[in-house]
Protein backbone atom coordinates (compact mmCIF):
# COMPACT_ATOMS: atom_id res chain seq x y z
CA UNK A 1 30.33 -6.79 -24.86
CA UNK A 2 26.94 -8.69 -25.10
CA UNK A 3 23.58 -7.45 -24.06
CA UNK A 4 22.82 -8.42 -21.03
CA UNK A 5 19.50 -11.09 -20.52
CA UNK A 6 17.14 -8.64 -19.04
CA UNK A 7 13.93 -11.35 -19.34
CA UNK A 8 14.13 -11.90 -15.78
CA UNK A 9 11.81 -9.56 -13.21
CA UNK A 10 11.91 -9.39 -10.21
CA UNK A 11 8.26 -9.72 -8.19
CA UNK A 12 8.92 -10.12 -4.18
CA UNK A 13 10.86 -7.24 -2.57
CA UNK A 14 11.16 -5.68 0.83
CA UNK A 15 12.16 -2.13 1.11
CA UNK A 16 13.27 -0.44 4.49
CA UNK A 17 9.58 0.29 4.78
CA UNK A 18 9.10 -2.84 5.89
CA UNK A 19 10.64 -1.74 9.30
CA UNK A 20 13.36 -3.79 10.34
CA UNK A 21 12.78 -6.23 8.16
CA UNK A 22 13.96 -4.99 4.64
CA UNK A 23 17.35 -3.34 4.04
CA UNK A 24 16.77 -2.04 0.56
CA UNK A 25 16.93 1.55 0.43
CA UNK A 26 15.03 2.41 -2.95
CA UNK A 27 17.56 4.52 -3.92
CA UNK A 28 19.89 2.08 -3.77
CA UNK A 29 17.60 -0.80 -5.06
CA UNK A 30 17.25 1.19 -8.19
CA UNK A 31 20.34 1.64 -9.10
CA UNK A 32 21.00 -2.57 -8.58
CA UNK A 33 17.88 -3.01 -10.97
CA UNK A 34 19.38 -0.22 -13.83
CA UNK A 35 22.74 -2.08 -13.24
CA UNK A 36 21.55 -5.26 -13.92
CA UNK A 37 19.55 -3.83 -16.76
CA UNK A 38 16.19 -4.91 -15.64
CA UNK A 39 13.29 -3.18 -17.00
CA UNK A 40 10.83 -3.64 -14.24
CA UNK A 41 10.99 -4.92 -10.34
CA UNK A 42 8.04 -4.53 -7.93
CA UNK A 43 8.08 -3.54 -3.97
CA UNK A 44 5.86 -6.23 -1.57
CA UNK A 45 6.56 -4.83 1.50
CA UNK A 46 5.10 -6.61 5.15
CA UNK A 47 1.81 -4.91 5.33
CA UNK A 48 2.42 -1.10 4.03
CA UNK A 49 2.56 0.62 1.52
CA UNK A 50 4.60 3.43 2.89
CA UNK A 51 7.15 3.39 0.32
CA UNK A 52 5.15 3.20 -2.53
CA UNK A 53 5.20 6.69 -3.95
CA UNK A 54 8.65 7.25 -3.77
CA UNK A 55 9.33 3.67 -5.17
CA UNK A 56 7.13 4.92 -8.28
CA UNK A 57 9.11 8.13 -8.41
CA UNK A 58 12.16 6.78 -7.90
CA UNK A 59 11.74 3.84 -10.40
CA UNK A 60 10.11 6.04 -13.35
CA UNK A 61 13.09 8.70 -13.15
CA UNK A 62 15.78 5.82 -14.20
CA UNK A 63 13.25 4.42 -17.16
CA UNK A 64 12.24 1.28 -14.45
CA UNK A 65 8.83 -0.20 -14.66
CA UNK A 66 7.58 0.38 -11.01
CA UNK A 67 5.20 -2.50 -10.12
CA UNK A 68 3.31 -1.80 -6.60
CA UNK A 69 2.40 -4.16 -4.57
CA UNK A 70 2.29 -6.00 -0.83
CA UNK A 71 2.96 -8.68 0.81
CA UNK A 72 -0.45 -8.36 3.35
CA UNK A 73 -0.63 -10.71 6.13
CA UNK A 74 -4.06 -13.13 5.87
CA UNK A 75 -5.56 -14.74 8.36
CA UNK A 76 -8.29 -17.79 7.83
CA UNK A 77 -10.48 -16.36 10.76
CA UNK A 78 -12.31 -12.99 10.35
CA UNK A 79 -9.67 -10.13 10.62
CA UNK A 80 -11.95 -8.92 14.01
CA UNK A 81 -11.30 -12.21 15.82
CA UNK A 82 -8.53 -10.85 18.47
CA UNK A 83 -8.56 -14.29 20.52
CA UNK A 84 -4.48 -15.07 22.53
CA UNK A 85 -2.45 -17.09 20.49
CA UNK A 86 -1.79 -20.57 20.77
CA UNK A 87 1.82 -21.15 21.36
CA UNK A 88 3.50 -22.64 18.35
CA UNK A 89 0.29 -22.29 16.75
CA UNK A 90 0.54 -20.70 13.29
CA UNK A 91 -2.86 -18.26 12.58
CA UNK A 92 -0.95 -14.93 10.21
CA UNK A 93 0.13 -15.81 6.32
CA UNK A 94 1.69 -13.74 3.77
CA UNK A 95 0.07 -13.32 0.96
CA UNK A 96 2.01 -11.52 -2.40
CA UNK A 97 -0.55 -8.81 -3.89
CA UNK A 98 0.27 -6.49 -7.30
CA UNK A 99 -1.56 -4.06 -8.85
CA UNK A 100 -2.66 -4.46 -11.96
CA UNK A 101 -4.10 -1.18 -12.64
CA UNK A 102 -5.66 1.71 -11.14
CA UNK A 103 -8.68 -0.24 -9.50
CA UNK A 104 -6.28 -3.07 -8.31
CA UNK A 105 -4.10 0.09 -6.32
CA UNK A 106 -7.25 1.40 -4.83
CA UNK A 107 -8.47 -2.14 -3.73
CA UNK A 108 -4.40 -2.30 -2.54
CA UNK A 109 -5.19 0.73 -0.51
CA UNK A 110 -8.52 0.02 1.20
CA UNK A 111 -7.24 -3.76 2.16
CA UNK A 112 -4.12 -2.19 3.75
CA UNK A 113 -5.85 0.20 5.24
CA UNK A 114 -8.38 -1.58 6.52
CA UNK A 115 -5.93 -4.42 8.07
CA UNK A 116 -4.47 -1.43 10.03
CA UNK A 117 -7.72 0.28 11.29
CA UNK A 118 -9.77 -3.30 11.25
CA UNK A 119 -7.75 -6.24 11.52
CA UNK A 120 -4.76 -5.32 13.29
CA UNK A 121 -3.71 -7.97 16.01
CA UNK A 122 -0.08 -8.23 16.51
CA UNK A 123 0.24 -7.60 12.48
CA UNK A 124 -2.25 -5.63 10.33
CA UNK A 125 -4.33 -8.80 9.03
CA UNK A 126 -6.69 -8.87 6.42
CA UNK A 127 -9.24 -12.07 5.97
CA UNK A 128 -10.51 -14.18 2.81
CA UNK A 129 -14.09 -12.32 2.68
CA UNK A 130 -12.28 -9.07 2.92
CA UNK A 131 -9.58 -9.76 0.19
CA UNK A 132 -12.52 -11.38 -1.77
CA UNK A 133 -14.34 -8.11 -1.91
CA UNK A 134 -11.11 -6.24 -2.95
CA UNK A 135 -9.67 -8.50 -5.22
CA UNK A 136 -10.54 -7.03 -8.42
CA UNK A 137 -7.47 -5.71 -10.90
CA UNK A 138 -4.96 -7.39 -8.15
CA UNK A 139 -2.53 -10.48 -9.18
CA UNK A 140 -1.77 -12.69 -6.48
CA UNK A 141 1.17 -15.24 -5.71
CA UNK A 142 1.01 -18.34 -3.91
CA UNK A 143 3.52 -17.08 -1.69
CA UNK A 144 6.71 -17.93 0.85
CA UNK A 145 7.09 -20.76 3.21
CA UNK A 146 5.00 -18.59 5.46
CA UNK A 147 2.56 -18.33 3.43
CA UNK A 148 -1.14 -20.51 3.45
CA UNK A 149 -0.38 -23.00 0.66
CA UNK A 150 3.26 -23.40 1.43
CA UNK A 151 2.35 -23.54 4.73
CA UNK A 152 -0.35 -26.80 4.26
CA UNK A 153 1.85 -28.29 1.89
CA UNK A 154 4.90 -28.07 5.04
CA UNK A 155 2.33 -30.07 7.23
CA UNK A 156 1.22 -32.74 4.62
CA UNK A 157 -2.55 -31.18 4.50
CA UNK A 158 -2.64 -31.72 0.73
CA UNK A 159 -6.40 -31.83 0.46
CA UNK A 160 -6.31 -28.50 2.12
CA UNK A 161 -3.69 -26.83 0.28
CA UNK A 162 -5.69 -27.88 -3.28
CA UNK A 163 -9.16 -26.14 -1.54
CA UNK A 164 -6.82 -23.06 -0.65
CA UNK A 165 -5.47 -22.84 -4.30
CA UNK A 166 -8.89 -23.14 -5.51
CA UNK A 167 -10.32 -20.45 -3.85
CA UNK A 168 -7.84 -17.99 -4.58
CA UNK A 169 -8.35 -19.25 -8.33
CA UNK A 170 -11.94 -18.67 -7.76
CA UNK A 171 -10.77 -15.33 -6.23
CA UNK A 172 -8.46 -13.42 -8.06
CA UNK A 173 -9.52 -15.53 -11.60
CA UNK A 174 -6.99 -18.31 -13.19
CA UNK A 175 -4.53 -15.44 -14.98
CA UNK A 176 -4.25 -13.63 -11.91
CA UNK A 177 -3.14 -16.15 -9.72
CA UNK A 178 0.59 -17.71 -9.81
CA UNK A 179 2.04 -20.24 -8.18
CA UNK A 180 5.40 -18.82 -6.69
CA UNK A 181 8.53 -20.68 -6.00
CA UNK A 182 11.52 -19.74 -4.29
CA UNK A 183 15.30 -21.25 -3.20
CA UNK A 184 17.31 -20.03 -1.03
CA UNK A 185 18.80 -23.28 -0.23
CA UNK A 186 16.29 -23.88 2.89
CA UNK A 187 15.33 -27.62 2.33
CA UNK A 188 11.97 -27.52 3.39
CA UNK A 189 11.10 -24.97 0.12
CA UNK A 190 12.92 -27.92 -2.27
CA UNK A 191 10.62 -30.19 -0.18
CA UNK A 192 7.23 -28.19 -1.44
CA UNK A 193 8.13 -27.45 -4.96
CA UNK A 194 7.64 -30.72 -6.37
CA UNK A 195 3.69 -30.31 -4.83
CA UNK A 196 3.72 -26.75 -5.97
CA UNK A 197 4.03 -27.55 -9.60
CA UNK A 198 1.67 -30.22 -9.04
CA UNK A 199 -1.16 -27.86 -7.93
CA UNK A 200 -0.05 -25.46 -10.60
CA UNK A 201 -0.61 -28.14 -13.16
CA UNK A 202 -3.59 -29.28 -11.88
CA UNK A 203 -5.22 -25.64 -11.73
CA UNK A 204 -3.66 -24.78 -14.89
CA UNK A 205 -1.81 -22.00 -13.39
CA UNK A 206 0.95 -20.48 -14.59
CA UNK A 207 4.42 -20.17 -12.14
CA UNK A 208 7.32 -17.60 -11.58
CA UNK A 209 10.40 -17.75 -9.93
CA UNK A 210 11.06 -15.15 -6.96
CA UNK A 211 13.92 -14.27 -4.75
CA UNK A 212 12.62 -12.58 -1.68
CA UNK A 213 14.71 -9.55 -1.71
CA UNK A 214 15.36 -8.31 1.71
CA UNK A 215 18.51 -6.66 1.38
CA UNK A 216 19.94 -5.21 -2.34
CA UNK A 217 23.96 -7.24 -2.49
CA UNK A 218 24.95 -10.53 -1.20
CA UNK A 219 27.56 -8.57 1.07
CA UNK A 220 24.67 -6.88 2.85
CA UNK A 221 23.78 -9.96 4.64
CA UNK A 222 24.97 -9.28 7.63
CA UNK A 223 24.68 -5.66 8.12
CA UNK A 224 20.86 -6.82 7.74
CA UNK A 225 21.37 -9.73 10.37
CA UNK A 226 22.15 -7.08 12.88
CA UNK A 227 19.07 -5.32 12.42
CA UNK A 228 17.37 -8.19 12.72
CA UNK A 229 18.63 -8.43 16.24
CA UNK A 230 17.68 -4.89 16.59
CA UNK A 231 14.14 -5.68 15.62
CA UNK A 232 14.06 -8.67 18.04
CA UNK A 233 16.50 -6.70 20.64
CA UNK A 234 18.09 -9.93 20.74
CA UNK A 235 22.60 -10.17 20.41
CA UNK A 236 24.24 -11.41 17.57
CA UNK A 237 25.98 -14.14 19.68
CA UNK A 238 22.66 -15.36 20.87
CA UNK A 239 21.94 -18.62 19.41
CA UNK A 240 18.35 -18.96 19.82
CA UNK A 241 17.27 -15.32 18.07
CA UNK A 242 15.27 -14.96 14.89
CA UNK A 243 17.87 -15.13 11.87
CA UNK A 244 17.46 -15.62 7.81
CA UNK A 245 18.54 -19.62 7.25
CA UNK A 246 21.10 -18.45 4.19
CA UNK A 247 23.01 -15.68 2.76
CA UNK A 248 20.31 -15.96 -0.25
CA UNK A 249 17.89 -13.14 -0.20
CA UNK A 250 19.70 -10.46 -2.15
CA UNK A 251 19.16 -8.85 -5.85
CA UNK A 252 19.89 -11.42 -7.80
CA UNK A 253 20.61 -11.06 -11.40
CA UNK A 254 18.89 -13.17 -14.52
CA UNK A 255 21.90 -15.83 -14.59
CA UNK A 256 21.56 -16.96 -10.74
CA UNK A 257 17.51 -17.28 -11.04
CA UNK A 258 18.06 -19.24 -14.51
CA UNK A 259 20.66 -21.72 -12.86
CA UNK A 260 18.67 -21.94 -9.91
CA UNK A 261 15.38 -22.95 -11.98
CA UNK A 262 17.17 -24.74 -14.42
CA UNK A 263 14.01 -27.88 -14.34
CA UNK A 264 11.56 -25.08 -14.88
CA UNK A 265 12.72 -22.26 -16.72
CA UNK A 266 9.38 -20.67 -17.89
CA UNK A 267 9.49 -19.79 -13.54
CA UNK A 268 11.85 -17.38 -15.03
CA UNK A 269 10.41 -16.01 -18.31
CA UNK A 270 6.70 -15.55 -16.88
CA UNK A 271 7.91 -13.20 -14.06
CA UNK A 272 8.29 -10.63 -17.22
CA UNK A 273 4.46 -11.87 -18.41
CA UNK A 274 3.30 -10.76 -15.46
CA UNK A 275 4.92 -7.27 -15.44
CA UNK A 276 3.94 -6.63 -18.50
CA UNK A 277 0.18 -7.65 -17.12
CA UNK A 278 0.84 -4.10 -15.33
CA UNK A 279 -0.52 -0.78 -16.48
CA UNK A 280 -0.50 1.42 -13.20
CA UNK A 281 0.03 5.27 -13.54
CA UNK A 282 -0.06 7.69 -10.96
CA UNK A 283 -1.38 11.31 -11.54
CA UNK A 284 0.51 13.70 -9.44
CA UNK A 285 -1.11 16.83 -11.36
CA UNK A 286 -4.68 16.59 -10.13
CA UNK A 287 -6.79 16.87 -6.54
CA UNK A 288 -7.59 13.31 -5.65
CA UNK A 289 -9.66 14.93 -2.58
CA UNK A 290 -12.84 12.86 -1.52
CA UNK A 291 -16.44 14.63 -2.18
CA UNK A 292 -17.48 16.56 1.16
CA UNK A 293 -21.33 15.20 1.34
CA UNK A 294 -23.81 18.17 2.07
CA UNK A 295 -26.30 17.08 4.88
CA UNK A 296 -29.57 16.51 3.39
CA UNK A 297 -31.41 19.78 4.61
CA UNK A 298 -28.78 21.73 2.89
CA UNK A 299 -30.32 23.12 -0.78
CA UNK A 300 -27.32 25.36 -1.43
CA UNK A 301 -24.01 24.69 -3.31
CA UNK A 302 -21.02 23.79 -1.47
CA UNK A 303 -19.31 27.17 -1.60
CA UNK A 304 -22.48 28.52 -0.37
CA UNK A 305 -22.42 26.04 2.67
CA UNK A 306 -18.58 27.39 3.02
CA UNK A 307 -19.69 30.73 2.76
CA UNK A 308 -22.48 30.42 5.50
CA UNK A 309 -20.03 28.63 8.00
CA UNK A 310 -17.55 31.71 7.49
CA UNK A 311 -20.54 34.38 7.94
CA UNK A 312 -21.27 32.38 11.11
CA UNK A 313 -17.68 32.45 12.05
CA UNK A 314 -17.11 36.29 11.77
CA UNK A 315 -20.32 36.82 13.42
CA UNK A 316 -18.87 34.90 16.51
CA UNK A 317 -15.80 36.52 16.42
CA UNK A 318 -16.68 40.14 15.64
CA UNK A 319 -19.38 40.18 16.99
CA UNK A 320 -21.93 41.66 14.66
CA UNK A 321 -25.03 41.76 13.50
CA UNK A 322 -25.71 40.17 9.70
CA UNK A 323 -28.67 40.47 7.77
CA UNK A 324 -30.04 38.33 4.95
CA UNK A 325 -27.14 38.11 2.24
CA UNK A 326 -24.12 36.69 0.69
CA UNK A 327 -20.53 38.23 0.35
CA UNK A 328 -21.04 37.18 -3.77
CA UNK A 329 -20.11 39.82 -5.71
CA UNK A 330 -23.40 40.75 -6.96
CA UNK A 331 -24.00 41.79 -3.28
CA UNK A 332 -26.08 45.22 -2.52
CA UNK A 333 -23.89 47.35 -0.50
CA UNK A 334 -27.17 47.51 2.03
CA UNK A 335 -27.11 44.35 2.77
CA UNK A 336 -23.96 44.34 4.96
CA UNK A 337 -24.21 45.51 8.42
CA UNK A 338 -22.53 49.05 8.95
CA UNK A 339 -20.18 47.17 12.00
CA UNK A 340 -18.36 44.88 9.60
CA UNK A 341 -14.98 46.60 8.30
CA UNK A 342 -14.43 46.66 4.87
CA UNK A 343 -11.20 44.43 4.89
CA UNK A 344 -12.84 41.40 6.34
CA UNK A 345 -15.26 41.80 3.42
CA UNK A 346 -12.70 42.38 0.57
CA UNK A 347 -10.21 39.52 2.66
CA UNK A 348 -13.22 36.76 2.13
CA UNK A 349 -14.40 37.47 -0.97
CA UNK A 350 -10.78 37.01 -1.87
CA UNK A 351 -9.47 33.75 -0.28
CA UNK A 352 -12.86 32.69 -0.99
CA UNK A 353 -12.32 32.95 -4.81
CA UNK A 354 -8.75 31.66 -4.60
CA UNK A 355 -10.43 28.41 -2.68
CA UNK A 356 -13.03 28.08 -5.64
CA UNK A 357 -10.71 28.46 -8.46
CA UNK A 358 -8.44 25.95 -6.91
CA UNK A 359 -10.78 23.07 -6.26
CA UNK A 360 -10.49 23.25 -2.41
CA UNK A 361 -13.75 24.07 -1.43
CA UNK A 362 -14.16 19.77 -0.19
CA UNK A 363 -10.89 20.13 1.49
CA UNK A 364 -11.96 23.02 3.76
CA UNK A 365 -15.35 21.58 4.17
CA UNK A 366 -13.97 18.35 5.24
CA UNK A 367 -11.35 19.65 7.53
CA UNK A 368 -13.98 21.70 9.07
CA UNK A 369 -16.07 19.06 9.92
CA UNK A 370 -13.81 16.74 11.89
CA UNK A 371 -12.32 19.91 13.51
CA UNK A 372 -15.99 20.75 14.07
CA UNK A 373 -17.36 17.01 15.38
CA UNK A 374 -14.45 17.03 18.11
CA UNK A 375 -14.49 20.13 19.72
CA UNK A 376 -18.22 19.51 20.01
CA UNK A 377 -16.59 15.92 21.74
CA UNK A 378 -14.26 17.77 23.92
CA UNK A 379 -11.35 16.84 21.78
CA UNK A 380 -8.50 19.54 22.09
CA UNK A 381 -7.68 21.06 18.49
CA UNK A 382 -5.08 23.13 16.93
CA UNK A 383 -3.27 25.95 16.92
CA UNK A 384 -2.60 24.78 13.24
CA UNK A 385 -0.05 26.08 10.98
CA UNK A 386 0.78 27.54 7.46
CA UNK A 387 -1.51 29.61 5.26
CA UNK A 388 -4.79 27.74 5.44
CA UNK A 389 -4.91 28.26 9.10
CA UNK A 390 -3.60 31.96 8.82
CA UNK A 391 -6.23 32.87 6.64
CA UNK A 392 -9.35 34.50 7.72
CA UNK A 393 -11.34 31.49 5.82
């Protein structure tokens, strides 16, 4: 039996993260991709990246390249502008993002992030300055029909779409920038291709082939159509509901992309160029906690800032006296007062020394001081749960 032609890799995929949009459960996308005997496939979901980690997990445990990315929703405005939409006037666009390392996943992170807690207006959006400031170890595609170029190109604004590309170029830099092209058998994405190599030979740019994978086999086309009309609460007899134009955005494997980019079949090859462009691994062995930052009065170490807010505690809630001191272990046995039992002593120089050894002393500081800030703003807190909030700490 011959090999199968794994140079073929698949860069635009929706997972069922993207919430009633994408149908592929990883588990199951996996398994397609091992199946099919391709060595790497990325996940673009709309917007998140809630599926990333156990994408990564998932992916690495069958010997799969895991590629993370997302497909983040741009808007030419500033991402604060919340003005009412024009009807039938389009102001979101996808845009495809990968990371290309570890300081194109945090710049992944703080744009996503940021479109949720910042830009969010019907979608979570992010904006050109903001995606300029992150862009740095990201690759990014020129996108689907919804996206800006595509989206010029559709209305004839060809000067447009060639200052779009250019920025992005200017952006992301020439290697890191792709022009994407896609059939599903919707006419109006055979209509743009023809312009699309155009601007990619113009920019010198280099292009790949994508399916945009929303479901994982060909037969799960309508199973996904219904939650579609879940999404929309619309009926599947309705005629005027949102639906997918073909039958077309499934897994598909290295022959079906070749025969479908026959005229340009480096669309094909490059897709594996760019995963191999890709050198992202996650630690899952080490604290990734931020820094707690000491207020500027504060001379002491960090566990002796912990240590005073626990002294202050016990003195609020046993109510005794404390002199001058420190529960180190160097203490002088006269410089505890005679009211404080000996377990609370022994209990916090313990958990005290388990939360030093372990690297958690930021953790509890930081946790403290939002639990802190809002019951000073009135903000009901708690009971809290497991260990850390059993402990006497």
């Amino acid at each position: 039996m011959a090999a199968k032609d794994t140079s073929f890799v698949h860069l635009h995929v929706h997972s069922d993260y993207s919430l009633l949009d994408g149908a592929c459960r990883i588990d199951r996308l996996i398994n397609r991709v091992t199946e099919l005997g391709q060595k790497s496939v990325a996940l673009t979901d709309h917007g998140v990246l809630f599926g990333a980690i156990d994408f990564y997990n998932a992916a690495k445990a069958q010997g799969v390249k895991p590629l993370i990315g997302c497909e983040v929703y741009l808007t030419e405005t500033s991402r604060l502008e919340k003005t009412a939409r024009i009807e039938g006037e389009k102001n979101i666009f996808h845009l495809g993002l990968l990371a290309r390392n570890a300081q194109g996943y945090a710049n992944l992170l703080k744009l996503v992030s940021d479109a949720h807690l910042k830009g969010f207006y019907y979608k979570p959006r992010t904006d050109l300055e903001t995606l300029a400031a992150h862009s740095a170890g990201l690759i990014a595609f020129s996108g689907c029909l919804a996206a800006l170029v595509p989206q010029m190109l559709l209305q004839n604004r060809w000067e447009d779409a060639r200052r779009a590309t250019g920025r992005f170029v200017d952006m992301f830099g020439r290697e890191n920038f792709f022009i994407e092209l896609q059939d599903h058998g919707i006419p109006e994405q055979l209509r743009i291709a023809p312009l699309l190599l155009k601007l990619a030979d113009e920019f010198r740019l280099k292009v790949v082939a994508t399916n945009d994978v929303h479901y994982v086999n060909a037969s799960d086309s309508s199973p996904h159509d219904t939650m579609l009309c879940i999404q929309t609460g619309a009926k599947l007899e309705d005629t005027n509901r949102m639906r997918f134009d073909t039958p077309q955005f499934y897994l598909k494997d290295r022959d079906e992309m070749s025969r479908l980019f026959a005229e340009v079949p480096e669309s094909v090859t490059n897709t594996v160029g760019v995963a191999e462009m890709c050198d992202l691994t996650l630690r899952f062995d080490e604290n990734r906690y931020p820094k707690y930052p000491l207020p500027p009065e504060i001379k002491s170490s960090k566990a002796d800032y912990l240590l005073g807010l626990c002294i202050d505690g016990l003195r609020r809630r046993y109510e005794v006296e404390y002199r001058t001191g420190s529960f180190a272990k160097d203490r002088q046995p006269d410089s505890l007062p005679a009211s404080l039992p000996k377990t609370l002593v022994d209990r916090l120089d313990y958990e005290l020394g388990i939360i030093g050894k372990t690297g958690f002393i930021d953790y509890f500081l930081i946790v403290w001081d939002f639990i802190h800030w809002a019951k000073q703003h009135g903000i009901p807190v708690g009971p809290g749960r497991g260990s850390g909030a059993g402990s006497l700490v």
